[in-house]
PDB file of N, CA and C in Angstrom:
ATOM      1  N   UNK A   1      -1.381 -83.559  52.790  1.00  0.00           N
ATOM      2  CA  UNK A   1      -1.537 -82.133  52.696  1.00  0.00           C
ATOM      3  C   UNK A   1      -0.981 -81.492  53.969  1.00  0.00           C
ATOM      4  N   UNK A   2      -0.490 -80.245  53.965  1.00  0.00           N
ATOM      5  CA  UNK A   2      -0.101 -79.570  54.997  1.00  0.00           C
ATOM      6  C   UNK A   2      -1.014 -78.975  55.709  1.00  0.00           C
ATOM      7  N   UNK A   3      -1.255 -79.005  56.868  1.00  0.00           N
ATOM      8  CA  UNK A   3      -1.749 -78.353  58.116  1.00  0.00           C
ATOM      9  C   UNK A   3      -2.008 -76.906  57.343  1.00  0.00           C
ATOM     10  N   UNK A   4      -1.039 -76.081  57.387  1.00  0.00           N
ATOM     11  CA  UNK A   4      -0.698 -74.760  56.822  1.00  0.00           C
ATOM     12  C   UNK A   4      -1.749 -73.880  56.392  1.00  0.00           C
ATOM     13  N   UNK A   5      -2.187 -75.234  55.587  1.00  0.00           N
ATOM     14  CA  UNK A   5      -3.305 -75.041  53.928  1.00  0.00           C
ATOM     15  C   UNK A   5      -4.760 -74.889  54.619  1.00  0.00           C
ATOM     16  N   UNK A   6      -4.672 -75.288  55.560  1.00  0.00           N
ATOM     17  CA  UNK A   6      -6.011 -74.995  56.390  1.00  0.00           C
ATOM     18  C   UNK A   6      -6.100 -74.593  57.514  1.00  0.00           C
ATOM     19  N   UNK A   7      -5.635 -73.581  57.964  1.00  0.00           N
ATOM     20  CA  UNK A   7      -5.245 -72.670  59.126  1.00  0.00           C
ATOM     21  C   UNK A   7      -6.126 -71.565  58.854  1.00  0.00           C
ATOM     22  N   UNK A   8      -6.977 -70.992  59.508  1.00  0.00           N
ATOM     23  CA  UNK A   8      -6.982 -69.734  58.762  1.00  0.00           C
ATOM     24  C   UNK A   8      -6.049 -68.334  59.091  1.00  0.00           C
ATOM     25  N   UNK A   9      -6.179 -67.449  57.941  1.00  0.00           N
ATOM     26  CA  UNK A   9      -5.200 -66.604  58.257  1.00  0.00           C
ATOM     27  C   UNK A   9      -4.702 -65.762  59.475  1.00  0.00           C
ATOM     28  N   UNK A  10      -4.010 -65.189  59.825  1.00  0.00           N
ATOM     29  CA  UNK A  10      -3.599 -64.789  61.424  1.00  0.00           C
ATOM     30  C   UNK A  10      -4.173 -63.362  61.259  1.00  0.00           C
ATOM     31  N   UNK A  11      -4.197 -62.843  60.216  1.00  0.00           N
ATOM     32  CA  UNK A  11      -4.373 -61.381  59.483  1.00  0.00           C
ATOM     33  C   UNK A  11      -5.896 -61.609  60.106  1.00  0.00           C
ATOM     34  N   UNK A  12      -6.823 -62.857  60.201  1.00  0.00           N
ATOM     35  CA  UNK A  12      -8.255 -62.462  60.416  1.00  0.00           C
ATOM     36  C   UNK A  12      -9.065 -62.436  59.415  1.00  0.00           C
ATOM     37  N   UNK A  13      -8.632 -62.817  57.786  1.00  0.00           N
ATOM     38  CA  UNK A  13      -9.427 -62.544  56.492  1.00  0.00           C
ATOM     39  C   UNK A  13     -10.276 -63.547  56.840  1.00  0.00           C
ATOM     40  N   UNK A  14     -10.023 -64.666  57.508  1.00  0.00           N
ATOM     41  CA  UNK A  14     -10.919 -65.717  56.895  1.00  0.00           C
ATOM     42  C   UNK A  14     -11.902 -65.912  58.454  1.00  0.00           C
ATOM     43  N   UNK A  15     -12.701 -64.846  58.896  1.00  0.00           N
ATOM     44  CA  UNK A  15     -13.149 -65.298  60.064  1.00  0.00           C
ATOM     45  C   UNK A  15     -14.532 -65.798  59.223  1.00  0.00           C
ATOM     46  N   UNK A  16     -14.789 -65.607  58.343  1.00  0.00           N
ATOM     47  CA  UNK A  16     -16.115 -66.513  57.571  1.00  0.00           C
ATOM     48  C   UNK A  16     -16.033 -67.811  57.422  1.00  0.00           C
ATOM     49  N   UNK A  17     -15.337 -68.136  57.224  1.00  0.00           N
ATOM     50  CA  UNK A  17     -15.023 -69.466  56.631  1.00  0.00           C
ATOM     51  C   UNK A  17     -13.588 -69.617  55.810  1.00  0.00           C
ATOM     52  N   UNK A  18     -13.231 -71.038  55.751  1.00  0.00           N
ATOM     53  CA  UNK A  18     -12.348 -71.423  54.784  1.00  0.00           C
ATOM     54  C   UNK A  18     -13.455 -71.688  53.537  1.00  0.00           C
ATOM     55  N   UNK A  19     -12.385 -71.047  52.421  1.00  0.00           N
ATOM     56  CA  UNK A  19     -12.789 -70.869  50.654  1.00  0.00           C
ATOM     57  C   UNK A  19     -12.662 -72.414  50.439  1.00  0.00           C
ATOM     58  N   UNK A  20     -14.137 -73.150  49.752  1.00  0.00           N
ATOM     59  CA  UNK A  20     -13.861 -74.030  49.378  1.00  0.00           C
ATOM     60  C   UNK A  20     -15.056 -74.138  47.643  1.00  0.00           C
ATOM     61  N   UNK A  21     -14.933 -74.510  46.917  1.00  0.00           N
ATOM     62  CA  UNK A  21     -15.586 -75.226  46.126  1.00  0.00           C
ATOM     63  C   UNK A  21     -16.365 -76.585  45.916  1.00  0.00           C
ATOM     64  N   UNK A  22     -17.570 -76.814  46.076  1.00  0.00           N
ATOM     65  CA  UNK A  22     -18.554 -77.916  46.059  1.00  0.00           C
ATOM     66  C   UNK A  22     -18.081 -78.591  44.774  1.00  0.00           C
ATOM     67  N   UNK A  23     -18.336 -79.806  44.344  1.00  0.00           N
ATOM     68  CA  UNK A  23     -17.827 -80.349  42.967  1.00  0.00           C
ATOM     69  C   UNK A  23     -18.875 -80.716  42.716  1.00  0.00           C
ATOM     70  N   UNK A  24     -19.452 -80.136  41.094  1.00  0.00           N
ATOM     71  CA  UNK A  24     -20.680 -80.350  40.951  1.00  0.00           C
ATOM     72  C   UNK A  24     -20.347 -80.225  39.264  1.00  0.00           C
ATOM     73  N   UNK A  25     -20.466 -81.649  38.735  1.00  0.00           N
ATOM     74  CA  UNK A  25     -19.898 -81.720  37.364  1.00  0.00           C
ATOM     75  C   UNK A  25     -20.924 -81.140  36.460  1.00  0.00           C
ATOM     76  N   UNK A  26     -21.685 -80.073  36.720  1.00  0.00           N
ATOM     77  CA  UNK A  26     -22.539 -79.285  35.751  1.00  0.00           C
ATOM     78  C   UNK A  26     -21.477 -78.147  35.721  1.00  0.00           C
ATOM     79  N   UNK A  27     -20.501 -77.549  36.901  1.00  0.00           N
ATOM     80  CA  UNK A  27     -19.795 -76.896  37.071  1.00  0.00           C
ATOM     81  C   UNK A  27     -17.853 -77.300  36.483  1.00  0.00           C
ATOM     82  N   UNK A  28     -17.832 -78.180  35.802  1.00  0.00           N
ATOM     83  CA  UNK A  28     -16.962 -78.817  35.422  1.00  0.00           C
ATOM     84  C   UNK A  28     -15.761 -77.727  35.071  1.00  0.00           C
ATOM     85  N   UNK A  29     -16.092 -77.267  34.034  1.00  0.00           N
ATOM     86  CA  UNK A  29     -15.043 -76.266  33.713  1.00  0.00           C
ATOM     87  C   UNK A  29     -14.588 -75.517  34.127  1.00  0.00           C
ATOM     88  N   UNK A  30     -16.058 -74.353  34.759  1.00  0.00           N
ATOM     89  CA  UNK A  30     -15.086 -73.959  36.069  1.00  0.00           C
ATOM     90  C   UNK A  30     -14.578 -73.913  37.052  1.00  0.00           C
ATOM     91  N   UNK A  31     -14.093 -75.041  37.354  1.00  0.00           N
ATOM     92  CA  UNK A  31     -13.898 -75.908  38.264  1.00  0.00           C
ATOM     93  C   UNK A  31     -12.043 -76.581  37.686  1.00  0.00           C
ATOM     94  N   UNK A  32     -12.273 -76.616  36.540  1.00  0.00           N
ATOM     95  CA  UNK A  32     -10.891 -76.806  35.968  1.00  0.00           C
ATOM     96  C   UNK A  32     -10.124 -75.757  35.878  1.00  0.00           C
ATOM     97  N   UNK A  33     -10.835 -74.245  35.687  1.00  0.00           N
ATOM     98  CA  UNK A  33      -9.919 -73.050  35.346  1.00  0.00           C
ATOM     99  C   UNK A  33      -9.520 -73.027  36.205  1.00  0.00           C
ATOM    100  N   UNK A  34     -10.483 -72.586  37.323  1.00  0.00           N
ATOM    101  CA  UNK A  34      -9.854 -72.408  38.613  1.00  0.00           C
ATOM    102  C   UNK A  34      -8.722 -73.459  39.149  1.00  0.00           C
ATOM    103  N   UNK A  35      -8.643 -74.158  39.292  1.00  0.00           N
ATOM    104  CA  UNK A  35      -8.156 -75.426  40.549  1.00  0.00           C
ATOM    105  C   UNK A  35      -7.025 -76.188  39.541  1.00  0.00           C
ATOM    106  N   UNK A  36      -7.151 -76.064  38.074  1.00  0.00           N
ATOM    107  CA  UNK A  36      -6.033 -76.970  38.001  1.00  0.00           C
ATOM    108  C   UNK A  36      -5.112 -76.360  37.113  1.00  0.00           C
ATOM    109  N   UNK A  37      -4.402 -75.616  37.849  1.00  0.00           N
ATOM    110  CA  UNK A  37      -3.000 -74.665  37.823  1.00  0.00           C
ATOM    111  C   UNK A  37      -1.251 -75.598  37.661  1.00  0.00           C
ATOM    112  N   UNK A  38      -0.879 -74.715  37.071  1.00  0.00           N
ATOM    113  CA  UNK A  38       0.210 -75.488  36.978  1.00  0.00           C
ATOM    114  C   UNK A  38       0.775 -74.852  38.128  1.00  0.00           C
ATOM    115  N   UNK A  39       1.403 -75.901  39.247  1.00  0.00           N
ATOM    116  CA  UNK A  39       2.217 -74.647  40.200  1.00  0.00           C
ATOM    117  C   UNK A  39       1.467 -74.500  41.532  1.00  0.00           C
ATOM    118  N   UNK A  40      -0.008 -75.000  41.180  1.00  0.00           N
ATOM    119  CA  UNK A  40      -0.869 -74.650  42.487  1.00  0.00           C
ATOM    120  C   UNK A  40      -1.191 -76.100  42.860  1.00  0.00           C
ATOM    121  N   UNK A  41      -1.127 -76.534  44.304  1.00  0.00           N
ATOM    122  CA  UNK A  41      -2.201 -77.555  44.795  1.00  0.00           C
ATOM    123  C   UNK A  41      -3.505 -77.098  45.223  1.00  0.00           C
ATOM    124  N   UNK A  42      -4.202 -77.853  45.110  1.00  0.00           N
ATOM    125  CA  UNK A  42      -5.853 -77.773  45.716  1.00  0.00           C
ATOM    126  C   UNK A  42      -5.666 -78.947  46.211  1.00  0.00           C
ATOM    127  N   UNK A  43      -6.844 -79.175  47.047  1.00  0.00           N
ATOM    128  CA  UNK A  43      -6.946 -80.717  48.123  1.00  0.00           C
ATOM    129  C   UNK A  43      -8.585 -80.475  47.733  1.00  0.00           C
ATOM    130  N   UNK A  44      -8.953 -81.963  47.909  1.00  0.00           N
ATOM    131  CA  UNK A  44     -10.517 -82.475  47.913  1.00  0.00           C
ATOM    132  C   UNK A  44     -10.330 -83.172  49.439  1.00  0.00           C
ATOM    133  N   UNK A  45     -11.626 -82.830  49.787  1.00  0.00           N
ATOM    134  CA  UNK A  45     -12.074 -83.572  51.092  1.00  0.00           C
ATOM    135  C   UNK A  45     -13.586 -83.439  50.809  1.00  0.00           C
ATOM    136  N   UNK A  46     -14.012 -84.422  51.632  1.00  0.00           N
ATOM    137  CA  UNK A  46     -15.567 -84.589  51.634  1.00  0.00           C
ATOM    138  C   UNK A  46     -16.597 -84.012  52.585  1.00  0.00           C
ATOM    139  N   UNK A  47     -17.365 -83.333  51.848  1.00  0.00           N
ATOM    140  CA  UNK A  47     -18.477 -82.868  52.723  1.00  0.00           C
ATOM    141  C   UNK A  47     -18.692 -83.334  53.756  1.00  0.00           C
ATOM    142  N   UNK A  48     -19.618 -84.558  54.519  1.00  0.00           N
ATOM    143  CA  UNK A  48     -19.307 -85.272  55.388  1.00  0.00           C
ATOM    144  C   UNK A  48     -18.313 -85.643  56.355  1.00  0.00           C
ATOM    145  N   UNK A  49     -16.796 -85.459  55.517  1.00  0.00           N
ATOM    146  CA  UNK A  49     -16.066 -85.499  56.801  1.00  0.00           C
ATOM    147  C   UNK A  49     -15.834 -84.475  57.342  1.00  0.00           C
ATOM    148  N   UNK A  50     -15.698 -83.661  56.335  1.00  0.00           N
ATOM    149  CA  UNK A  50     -15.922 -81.978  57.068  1.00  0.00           C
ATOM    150  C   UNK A  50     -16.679 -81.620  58.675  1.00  0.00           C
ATOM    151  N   UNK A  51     -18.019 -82.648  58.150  1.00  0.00           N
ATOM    152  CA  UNK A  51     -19.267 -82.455  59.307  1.00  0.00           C
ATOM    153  C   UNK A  51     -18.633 -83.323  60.351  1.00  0.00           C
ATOM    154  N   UNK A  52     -18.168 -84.547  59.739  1.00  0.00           N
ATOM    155  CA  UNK A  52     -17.922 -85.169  61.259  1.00  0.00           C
ATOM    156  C   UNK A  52     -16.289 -85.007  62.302  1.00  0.00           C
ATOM    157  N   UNK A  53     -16.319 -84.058  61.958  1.00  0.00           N
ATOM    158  CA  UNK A  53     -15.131 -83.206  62.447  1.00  0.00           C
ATOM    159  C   UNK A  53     -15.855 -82.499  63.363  1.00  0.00           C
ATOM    160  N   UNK A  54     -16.845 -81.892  63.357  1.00  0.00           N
ATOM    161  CA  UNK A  54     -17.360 -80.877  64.076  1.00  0.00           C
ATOM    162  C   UNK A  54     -18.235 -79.647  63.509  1.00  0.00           C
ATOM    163  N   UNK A  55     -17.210 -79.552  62.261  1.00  0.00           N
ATOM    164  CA  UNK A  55     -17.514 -78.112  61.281  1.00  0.00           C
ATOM    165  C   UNK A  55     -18.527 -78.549  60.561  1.00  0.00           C
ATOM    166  N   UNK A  56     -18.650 -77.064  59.308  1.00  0.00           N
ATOM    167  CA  UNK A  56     -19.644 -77.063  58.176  1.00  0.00           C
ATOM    168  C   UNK A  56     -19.741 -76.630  57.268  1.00  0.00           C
ATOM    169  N   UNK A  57     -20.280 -76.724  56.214  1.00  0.00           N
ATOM    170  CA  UNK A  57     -20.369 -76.230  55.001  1.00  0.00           C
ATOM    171  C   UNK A  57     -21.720 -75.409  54.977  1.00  0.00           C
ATOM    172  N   UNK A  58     -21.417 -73.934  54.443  1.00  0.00           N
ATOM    173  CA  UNK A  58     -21.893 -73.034  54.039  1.00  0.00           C
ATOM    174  C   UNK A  58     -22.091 -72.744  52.496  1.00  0.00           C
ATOM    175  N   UNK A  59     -22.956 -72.465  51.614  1.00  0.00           N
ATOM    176  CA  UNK A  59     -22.972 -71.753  50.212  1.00  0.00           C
ATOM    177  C   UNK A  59     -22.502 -70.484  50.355  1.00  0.00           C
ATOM    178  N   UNK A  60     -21.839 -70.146  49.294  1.00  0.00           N
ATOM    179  CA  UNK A  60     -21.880 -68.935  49.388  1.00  0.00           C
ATOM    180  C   UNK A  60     -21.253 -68.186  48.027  1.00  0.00           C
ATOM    181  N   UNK A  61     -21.883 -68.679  47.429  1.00  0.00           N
ATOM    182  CA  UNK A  61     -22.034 -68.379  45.653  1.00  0.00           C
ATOM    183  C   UNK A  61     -20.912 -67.194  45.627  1.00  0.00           C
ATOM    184  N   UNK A  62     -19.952 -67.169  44.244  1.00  0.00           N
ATOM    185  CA  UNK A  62     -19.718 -65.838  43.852  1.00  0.00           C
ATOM    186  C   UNK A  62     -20.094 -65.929  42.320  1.00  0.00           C
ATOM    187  N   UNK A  63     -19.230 -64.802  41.223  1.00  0.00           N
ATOM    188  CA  UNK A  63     -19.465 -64.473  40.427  1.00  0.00           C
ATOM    189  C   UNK A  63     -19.017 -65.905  39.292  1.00  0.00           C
ATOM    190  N   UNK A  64     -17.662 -65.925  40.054  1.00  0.00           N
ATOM    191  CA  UNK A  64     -17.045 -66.740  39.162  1.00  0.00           C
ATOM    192  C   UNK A  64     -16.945 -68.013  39.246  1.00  0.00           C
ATOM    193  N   UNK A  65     -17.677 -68.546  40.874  1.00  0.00           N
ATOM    194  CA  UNK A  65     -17.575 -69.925  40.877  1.00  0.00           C
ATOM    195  C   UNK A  65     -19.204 -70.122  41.917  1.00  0.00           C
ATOM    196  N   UNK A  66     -19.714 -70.457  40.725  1.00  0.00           N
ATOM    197  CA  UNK A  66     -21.660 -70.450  41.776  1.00  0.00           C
ATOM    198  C   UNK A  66     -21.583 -71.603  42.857  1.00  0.00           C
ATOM    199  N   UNK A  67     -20.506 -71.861  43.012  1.00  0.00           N
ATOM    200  CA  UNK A  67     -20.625 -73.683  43.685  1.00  0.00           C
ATOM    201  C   UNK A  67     -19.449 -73.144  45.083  1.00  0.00           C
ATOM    202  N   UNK A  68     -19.093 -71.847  45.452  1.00  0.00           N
ATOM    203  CA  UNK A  68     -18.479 -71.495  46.218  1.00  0.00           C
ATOM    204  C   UNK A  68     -19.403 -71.803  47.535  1.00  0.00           C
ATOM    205  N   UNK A  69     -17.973 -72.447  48.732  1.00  0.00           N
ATOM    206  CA  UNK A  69     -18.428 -72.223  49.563  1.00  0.00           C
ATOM    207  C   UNK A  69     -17.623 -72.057  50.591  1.00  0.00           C
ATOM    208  N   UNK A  70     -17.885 -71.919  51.875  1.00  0.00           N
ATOM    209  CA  UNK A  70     -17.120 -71.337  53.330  1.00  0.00           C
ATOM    210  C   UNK A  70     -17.367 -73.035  54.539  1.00  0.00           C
ATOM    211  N   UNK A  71     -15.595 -73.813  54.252  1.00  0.00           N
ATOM    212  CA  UNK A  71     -15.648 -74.283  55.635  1.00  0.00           C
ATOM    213  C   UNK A  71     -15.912 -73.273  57.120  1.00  0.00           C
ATOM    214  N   UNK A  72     -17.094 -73.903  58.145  1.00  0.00           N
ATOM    215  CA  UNK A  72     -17.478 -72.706  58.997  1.00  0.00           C
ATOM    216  C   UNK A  72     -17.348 -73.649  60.427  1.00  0.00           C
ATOM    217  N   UNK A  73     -16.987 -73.118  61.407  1.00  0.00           N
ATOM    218  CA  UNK A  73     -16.879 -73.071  62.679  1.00  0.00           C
ATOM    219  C   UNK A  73     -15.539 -73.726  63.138  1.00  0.00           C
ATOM    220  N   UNK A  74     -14.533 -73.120  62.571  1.00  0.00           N
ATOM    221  CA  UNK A  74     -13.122 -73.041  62.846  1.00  0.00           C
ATOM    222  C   UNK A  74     -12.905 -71.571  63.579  1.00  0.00           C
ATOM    223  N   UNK A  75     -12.285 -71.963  65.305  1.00  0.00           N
ATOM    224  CA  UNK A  75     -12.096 -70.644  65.909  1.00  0.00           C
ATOM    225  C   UNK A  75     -11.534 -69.463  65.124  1.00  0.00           C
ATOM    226  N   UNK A  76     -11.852 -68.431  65.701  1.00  0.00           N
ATOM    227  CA  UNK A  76     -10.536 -66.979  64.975  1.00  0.00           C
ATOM    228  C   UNK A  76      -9.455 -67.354  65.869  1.00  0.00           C
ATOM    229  N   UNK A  77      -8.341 -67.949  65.323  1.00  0.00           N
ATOM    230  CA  UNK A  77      -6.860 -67.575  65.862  1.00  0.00           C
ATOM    231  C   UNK A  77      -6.538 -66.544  66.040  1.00  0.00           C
ATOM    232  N   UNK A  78      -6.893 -65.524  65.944  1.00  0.00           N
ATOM    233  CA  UNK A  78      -6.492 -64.365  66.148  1.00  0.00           C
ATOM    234  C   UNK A  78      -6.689 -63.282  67.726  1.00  0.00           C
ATOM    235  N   UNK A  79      -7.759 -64.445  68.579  1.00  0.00           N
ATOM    236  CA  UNK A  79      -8.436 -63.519  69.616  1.00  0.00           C
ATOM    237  C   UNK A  79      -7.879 -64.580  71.121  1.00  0.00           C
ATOM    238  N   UNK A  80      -7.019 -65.387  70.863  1.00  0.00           N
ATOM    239  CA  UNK A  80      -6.573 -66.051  72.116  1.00  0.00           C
ATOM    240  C   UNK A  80      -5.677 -67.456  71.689  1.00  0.00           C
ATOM    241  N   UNK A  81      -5.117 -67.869  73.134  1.00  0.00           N
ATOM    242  CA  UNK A  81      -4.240 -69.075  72.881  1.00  0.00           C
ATOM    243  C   UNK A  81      -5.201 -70.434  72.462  1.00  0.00           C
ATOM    244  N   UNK A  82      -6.343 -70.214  73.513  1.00  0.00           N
ATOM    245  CA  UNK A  82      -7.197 -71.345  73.127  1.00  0.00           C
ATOM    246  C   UNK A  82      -7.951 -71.644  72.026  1.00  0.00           C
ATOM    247  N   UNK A  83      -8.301 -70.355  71.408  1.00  0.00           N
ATOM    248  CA  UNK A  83      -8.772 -70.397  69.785  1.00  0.00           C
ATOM    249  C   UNK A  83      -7.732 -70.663  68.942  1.00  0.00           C
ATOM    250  N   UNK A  84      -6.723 -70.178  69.021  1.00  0.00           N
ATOM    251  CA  UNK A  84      -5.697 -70.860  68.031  1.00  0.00           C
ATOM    252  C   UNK A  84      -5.360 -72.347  68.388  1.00  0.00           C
ATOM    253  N   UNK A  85      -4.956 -72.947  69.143  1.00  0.00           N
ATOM    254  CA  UNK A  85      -4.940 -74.330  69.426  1.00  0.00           C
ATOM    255  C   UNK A  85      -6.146 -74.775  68.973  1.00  0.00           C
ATOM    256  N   UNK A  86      -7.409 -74.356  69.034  1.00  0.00           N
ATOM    257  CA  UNK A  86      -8.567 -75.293  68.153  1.00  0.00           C
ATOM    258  C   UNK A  86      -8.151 -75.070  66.919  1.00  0.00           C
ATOM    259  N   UNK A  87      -8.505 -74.213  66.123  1.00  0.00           N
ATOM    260  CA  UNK A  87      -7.943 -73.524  65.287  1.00  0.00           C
ATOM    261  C   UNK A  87      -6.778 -74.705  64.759  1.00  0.00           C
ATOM    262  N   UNK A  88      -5.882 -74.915  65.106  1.00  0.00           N
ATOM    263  CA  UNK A  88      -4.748 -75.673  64.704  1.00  0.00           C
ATOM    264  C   UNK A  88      -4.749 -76.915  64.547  1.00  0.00           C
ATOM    265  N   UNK A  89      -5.577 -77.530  65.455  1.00  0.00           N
ATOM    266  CA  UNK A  89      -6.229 -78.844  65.688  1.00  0.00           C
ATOM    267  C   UNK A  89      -7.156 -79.226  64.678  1.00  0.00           C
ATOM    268  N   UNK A  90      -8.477 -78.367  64.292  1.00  0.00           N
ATOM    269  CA  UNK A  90      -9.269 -78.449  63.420  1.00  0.00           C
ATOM    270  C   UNK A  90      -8.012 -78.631  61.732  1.00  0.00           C
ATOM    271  N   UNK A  91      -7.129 -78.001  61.795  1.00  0.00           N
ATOM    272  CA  UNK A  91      -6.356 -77.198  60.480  1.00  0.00           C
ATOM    273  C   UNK A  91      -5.821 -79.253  60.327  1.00  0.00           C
ATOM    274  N   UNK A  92      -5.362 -79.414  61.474  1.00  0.00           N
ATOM    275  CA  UNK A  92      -4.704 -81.037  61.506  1.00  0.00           C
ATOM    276  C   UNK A  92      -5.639 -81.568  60.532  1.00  0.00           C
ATOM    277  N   UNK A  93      -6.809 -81.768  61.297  1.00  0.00           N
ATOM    278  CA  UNK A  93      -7.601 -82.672  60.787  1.00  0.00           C
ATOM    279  C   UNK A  93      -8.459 -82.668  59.709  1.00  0.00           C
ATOM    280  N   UNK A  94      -8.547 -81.532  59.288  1.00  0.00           N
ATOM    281  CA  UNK A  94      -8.763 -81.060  57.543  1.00  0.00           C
ATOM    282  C   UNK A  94      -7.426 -81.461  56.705  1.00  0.00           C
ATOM    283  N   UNK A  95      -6.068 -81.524  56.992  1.00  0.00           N
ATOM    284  CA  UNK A  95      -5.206 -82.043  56.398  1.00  0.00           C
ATOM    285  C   UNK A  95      -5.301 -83.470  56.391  1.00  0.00           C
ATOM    286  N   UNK A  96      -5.381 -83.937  57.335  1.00  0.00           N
ATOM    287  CA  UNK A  96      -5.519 -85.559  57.286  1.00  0.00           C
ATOM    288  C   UNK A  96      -6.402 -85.823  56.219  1.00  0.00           C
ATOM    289  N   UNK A  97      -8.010 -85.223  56.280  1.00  0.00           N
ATOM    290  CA  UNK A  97      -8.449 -85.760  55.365  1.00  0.00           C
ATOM    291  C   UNK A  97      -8.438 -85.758  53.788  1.00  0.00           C
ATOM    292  N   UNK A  98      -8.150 -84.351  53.688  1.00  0.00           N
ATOM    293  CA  UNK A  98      -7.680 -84.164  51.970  1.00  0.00           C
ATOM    294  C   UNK A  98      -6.981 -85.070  51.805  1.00  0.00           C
ATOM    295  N   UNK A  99      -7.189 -85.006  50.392  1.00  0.00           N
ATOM    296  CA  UNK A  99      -6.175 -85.633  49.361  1.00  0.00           C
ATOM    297  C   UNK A  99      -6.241 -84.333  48.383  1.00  0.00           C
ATOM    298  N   UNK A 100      -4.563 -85.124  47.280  1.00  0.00           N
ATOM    299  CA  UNK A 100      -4.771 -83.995  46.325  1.00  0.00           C
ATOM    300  C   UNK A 100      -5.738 -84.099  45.440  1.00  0.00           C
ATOM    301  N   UNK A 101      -5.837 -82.749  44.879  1.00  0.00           N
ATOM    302  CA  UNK A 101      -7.072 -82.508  43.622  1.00  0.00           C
ATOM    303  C   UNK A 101      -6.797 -82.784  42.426  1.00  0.00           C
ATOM    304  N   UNK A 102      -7.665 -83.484  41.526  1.00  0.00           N
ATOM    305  CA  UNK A 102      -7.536 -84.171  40.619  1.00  0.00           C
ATOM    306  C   UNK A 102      -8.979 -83.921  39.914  1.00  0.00           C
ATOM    307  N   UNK A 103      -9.327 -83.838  38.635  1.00  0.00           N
ATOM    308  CA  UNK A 103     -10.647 -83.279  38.795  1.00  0.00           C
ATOM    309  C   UNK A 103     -11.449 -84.574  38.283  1.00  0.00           C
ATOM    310  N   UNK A 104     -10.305 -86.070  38.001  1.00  0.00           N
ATOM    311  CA  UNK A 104     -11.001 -86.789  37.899  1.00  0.00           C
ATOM    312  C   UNK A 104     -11.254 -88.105  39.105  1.00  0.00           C
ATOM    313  N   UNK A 105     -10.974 -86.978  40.514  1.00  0.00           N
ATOM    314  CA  UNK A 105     -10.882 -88.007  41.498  1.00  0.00           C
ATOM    315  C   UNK A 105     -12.185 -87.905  41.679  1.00  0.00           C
ATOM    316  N   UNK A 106     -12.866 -89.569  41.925  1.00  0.00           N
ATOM    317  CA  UNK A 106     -13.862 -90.383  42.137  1.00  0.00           C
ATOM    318  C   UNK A 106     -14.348 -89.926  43.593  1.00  0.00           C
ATOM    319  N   UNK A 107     -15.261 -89.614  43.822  1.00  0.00           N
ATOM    320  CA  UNK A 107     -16.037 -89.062  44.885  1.00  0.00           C
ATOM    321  C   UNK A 107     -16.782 -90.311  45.453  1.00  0.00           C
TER     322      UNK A 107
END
């Protein structure tokens, strides 16, 4: 996966968190509408490695996907050199760990 994909934006949208989805096969379907696009990648990574990175997982329910949630404690790139270099570093190592999404990849 690309670095890129987990940067957050420079614009500042994402000082909450990175948008992620929990996989929770009661949530199956929507979980397929969403994520398996023709044209789009999604990446799976694991809760846990998330944590042992440093970061965290937040809930944060919406309308259309109750299993929403916010990767959290990735600097704002937006407020210095040294927050973006974490920021970029963290973005590395969320790429390393994804893989692509598959909705029948084995957890």
């Amino acid at each position: 996966m690309k670095k890129a994909a987990f940067l957050p934006r420079a614009n500042g949208n994402d000082r909450d968190g990175l948008s992620v989805s929990i996989r929770d096969e009661a949530y199956r379907d929507v979980h397929k509408r969403i994520y398996e696009k023709r044209g789009r990648a999604t990446a799976v990574i694991r809760c846990d490695a998330v944590r042992g990175i440093g970061l965290d997982i937040n809930s944060a329910p919406e309308q259309d996907d109750p299993m929403h949630a916010l990767i959290v404690g990735i600097p704002d790139r937006t407020i210095g050199d040294q927050q973006k270099l974490l920021a970029e570093r963290f973005a590395e190592e969320l790429a390393n760990l994804a893989r692509e999404y598959s909705h029948d990849t084995i957890e």
